[in-house]
Protein backbone atom coordinates (compact mmCIF):
# COMPACT_ATOMS: atom_id res chain seq x y z
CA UNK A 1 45.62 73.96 -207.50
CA UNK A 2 43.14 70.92 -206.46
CA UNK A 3 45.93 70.09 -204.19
CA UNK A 4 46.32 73.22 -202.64
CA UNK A 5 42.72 73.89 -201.94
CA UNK A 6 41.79 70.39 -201.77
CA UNK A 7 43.78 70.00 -198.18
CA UNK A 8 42.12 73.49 -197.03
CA UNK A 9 38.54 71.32 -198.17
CA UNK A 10 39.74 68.60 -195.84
CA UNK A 11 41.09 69.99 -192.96
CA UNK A 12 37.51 72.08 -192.73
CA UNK A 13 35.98 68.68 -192.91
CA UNK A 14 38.18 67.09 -190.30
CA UNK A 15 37.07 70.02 -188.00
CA UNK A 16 33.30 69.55 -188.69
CA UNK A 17 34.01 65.64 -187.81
CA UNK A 18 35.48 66.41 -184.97
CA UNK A 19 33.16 68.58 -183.67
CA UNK A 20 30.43 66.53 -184.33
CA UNK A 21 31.75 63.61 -182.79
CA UNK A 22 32.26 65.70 -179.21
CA UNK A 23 28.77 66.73 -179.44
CA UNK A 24 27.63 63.56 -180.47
CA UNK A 25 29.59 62.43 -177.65
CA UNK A 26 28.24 64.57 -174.78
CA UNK A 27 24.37 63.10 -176.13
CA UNK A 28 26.09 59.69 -175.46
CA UNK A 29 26.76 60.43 -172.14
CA UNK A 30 23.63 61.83 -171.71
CA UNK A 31 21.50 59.14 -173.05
CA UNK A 32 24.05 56.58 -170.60
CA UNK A 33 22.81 58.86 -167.74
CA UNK A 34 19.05 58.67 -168.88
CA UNK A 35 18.86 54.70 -169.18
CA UNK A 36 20.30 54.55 -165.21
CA UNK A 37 17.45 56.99 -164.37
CA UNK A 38 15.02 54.92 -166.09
CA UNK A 39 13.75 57.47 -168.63
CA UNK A 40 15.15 55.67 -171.77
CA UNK A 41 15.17 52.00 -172.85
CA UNK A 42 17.91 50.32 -173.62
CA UNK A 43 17.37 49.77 -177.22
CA UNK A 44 17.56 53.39 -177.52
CA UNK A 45 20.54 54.07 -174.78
CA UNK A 46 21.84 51.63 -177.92
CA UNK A 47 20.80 53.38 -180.99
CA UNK A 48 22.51 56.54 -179.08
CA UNK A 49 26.07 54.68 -178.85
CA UNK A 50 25.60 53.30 -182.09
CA UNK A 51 25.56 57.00 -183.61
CA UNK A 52 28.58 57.93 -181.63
CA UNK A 53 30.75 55.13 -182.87
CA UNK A 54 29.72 56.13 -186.61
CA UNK A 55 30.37 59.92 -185.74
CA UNK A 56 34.10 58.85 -184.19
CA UNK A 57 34.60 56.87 -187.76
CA UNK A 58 33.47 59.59 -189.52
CA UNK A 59 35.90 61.84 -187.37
CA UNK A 60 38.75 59.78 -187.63
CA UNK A 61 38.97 58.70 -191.41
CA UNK A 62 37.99 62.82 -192.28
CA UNK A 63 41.31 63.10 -190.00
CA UNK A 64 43.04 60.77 -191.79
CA UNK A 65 42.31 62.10 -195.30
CA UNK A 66 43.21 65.88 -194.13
CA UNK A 67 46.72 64.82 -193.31
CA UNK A 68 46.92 62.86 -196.19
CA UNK A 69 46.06 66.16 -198.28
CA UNK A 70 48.46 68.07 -196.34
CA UNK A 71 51.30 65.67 -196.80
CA UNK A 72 50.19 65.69 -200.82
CA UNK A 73 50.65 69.62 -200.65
CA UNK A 74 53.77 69.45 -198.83
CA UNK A 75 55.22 67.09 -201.57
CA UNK A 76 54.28 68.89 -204.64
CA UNK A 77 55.75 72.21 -203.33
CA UNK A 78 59.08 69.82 -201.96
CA UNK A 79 58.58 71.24 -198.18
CA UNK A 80 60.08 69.44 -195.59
CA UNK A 81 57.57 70.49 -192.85
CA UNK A 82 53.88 71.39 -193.47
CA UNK A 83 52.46 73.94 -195.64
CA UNK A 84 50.08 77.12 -194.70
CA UNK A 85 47.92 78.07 -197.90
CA UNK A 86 47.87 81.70 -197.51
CA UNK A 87 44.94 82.47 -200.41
CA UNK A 88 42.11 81.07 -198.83
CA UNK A 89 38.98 78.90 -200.52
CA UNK A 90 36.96 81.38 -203.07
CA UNK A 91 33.98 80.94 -204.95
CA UNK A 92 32.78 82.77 -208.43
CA UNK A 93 29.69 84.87 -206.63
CA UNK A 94 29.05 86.23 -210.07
CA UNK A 95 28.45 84.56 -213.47
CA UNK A 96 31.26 83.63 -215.67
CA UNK A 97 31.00 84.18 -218.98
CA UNK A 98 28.67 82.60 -221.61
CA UNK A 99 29.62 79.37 -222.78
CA UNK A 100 29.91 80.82 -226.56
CA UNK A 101 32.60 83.04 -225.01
CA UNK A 102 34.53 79.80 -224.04
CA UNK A 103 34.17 77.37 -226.68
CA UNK A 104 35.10 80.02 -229.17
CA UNK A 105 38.26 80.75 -227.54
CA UNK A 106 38.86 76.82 -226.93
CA UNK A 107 38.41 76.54 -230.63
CA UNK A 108 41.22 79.51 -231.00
CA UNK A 109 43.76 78.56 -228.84
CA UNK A 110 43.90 74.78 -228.46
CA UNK A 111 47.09 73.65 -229.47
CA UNK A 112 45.58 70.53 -231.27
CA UNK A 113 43.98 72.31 -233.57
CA UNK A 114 47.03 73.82 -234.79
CA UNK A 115 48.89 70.02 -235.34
CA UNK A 116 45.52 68.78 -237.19
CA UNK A 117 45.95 71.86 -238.91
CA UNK A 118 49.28 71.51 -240.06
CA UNK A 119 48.72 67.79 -241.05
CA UNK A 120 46.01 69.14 -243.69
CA UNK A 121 48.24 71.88 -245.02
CA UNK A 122 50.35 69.20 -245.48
CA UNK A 123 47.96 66.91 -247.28
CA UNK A 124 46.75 69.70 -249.56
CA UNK A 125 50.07 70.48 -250.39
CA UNK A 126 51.10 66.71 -251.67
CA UNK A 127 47.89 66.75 -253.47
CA UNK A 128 48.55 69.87 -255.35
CA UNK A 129 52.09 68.27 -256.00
CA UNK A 130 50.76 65.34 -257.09
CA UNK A 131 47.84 67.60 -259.48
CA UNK A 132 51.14 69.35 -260.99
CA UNK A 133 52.30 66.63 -262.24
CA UNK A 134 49.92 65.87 -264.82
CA UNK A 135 49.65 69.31 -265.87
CA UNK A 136 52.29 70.61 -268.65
CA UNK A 137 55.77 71.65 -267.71
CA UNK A 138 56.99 75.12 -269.35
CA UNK A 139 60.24 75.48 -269.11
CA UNK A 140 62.36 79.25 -269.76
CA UNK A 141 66.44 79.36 -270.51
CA UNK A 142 68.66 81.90 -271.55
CA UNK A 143 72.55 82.07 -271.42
CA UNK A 144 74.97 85.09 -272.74
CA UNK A 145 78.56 85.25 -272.71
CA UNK A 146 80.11 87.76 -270.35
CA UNK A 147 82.29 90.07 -272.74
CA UNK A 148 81.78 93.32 -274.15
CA UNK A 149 81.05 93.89 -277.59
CA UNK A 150 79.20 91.38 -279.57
CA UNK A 151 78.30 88.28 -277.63
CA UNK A 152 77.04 85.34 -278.30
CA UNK A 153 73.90 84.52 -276.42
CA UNK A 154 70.93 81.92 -276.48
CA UNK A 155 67.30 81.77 -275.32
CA UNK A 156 64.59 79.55 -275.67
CA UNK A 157 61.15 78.33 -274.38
CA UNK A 158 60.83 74.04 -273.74
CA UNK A 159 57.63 72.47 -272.70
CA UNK A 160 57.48 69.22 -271.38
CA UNK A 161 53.60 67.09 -271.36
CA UNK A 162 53.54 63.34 -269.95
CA UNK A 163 51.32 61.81 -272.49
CA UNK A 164 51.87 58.72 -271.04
CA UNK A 165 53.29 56.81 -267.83
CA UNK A 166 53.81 53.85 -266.23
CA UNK A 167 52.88 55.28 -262.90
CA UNK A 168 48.87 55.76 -262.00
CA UNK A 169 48.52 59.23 -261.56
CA UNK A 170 45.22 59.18 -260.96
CA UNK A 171 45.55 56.47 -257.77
CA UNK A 172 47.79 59.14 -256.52
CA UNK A 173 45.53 62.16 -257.15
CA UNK A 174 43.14 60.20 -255.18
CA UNK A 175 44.62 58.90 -252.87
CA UNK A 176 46.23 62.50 -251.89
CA UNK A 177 42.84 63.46 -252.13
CA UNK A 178 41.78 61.01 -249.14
CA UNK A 179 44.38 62.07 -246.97
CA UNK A 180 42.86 65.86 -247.34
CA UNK A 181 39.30 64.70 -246.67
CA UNK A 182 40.62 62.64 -243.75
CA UNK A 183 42.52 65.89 -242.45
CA UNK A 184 38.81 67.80 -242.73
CA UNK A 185 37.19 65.19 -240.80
CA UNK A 186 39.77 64.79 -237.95
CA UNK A 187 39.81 68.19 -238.08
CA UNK A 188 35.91 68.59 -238.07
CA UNK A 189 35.65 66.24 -235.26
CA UNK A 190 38.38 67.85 -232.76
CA UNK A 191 36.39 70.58 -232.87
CA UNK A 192 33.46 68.74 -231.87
CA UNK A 193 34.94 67.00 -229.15
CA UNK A 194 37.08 70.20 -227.49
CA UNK A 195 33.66 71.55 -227.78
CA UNK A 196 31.78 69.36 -226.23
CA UNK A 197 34.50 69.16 -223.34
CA UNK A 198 34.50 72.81 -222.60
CA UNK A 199 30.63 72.85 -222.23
CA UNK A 200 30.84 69.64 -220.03
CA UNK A 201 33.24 71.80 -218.12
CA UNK A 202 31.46 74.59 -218.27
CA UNK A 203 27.99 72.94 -217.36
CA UNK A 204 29.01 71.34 -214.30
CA UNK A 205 31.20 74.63 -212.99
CA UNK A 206 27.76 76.42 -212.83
CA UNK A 207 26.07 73.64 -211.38
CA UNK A 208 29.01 73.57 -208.41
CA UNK A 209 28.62 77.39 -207.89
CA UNK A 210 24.43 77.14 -207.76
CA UNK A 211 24.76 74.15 -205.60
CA UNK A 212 26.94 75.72 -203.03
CA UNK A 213 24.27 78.79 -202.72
CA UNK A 214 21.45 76.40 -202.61
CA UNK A 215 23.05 74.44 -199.60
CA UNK A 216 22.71 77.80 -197.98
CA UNK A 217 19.12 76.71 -197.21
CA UNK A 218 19.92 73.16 -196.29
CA UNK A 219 22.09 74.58 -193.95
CA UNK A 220 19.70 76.83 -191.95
CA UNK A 221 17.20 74.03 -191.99
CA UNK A 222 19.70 71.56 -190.50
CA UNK A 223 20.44 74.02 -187.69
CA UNK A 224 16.83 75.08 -187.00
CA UNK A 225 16.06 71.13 -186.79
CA UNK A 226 18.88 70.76 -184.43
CA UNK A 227 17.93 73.90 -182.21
CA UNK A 228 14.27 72.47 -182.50
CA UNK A 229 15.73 68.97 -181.34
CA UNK A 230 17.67 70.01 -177.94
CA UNK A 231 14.50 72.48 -176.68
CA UNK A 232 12.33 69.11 -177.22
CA UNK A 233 14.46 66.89 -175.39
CA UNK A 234 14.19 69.64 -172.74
CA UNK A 235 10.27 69.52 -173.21
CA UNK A 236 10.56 65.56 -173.28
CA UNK A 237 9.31 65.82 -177.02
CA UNK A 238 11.81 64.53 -178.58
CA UNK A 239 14.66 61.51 -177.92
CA UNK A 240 18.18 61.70 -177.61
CA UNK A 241 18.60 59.55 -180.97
CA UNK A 242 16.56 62.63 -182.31
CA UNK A 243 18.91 64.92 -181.16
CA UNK A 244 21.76 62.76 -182.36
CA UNK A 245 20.40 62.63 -185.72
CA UNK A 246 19.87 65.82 -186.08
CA UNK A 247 23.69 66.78 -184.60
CA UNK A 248 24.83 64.52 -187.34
CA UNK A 249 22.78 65.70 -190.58
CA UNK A 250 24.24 69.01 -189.50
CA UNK A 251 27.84 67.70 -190.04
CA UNK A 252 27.35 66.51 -193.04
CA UNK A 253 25.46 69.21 -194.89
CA UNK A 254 27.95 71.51 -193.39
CA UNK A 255 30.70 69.26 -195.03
CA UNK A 256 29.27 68.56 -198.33
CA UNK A 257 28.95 72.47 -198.34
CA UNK A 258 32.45 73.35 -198.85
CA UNK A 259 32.65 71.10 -201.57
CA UNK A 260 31.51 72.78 -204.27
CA UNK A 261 34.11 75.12 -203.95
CA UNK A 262 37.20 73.06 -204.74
CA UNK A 263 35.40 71.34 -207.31
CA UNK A 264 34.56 74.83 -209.10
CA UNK A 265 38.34 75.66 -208.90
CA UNK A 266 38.49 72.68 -210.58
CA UNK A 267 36.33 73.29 -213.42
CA UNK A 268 37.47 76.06 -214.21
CA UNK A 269 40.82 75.50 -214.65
CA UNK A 270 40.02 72.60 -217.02
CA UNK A 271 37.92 75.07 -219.14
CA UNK A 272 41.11 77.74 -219.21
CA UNK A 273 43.26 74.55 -220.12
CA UNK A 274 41.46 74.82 -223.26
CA UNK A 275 41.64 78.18 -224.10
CA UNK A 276 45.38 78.98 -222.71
CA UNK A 277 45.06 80.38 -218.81
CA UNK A 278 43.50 83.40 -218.38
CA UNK A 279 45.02 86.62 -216.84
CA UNK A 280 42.50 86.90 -213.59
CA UNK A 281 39.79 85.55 -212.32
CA UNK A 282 35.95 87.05 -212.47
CA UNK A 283 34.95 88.35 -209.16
CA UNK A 284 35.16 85.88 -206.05
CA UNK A 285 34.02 85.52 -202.75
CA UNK A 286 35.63 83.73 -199.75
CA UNK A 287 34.04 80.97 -198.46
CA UNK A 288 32.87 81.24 -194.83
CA UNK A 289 34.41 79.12 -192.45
């Protein structure tokens, strides 16, 4: 799964690069134009190419890492060509269910509970073993020959008490007795930690899915800056390293947007890892491109 999103994630980010770096590249021209007509100076005609050169790193290593992803996906599903994802990036647009709701079925269906929970049916049982033998033995026989008429038969009752023996009993009843309260507390503290793990999981899935709604507002502030940016360099109110700035926060708030996504995926498939995989998932939304 973080494979198969995760090189949708990065081919969206190689686009935004790449985008960024053209426009970024077109203000570089610009701003070349500007210092030959005087209107610039050339520390800022050099702030201006500066900007482009980190925009075309930016664009080539997100290039990089998106065919990277792609030949990861391509790998894991053994294809000997590239891969089209056909579901598309989702998010959860409505609350998933309480954490109770999680961490009780973790607490259900996680297989190490049921191995900690064999182990102390297993201590309990040598301790009760190990109790039984210091308790008294009653034993019942009976035998009858197998003949008509008058047979002879026999039946009797036996009991059998250790008064004494050259084994400690009671260094085994205790130390049986350990191994049970060891069981309770590995036991005890599994739960604690599978707990603790699913509301980790289950923490930082809700933070993901708020964060990508909040960036909603980043992202209309970045382009109102930017639109604010290119009528002031028209006005000859702001610089071309304003506009350049600008061009570039956009990219990257528009990048780090589409990450909570993945990373949601994510999350929640480590929280059903805990409680066996569900059979659907709550409502979604597709991310917008």
């Amino acid at each position: 799964m973080q494979r198969y999103f995760g090189a949708q994630l990065a081919q969206r980010a190689a686009t935004l690069r790449a985008q960024a770096e053209r426009t970024i590249a077109q203000h570089d021209a610009a701003a070349q134009k500007m210092l030959a007509a005087g209107v610039i100076s050339r520390v800022e005609r050099l702030q201006a190419g500066a900007a482009y050169e980190e925009a075309r790193r930016n664009a080539r290593k997100a290039e990089d890492d998106a065919a990277l992803a792609a030949i990861a996906l391509a790998r894991t599903v053994r294809a000997e060509g590239s891969v089209a994802p056909q579901t598309p990036l989702f998010l959860i647009s409505t609350p998933v269910e309480p954490l109770g709701y999680f961490i009780d079925s973790a607490l259900t269906r996680h297989p190490g509970l049921g191995k900690v929970a064999a182990k102390k049916s297993q201590a309990e049982q040598l301790h009760e073993g190990e109790e039984a033998l210091r308790r008294p033995q009653v034993i019942a026989f009976g035998t009858r020959e197998i003949k008509s008429g008058n047979a002879d038969w026999v039946a009797g009752i036996g009991v059998r008490w250790t008064l004494y023996d050259s084994i400690d009993r009671d260094a085994l009843s205790a130390s049986s007795l350990k191994q049970v309260e060891q069981a309770e507390r590995t036991d005890a503290q599994a739960r604690s930690d599978i707990s603790l793990l699913v509301e980790r999981n289950w923490r930082a899935l809700e933070n993901a899915r708020r964060q990508y709604f909040e960036m909603k507002v980043s992202i209309e502030l970045a382009q109102e800056v930017v639109k604010l940016r290119t009528s002031g360099l028209r006005e000859g109110t702001s610089t071309t390293l304003d506009l350049i700035d600008a061009e570039t926060n956009q990219a990257k708030v528009l990048t780090d947007a589409r990450k909570p996504p993945t990373t949601t995926c994510r999350r929640l498939r480590n929280c059903s890892k805990a409680r066996a995989f569900p059979t659907g998932f709550p409502t979604t939304s597709h991310v917008p491109t």
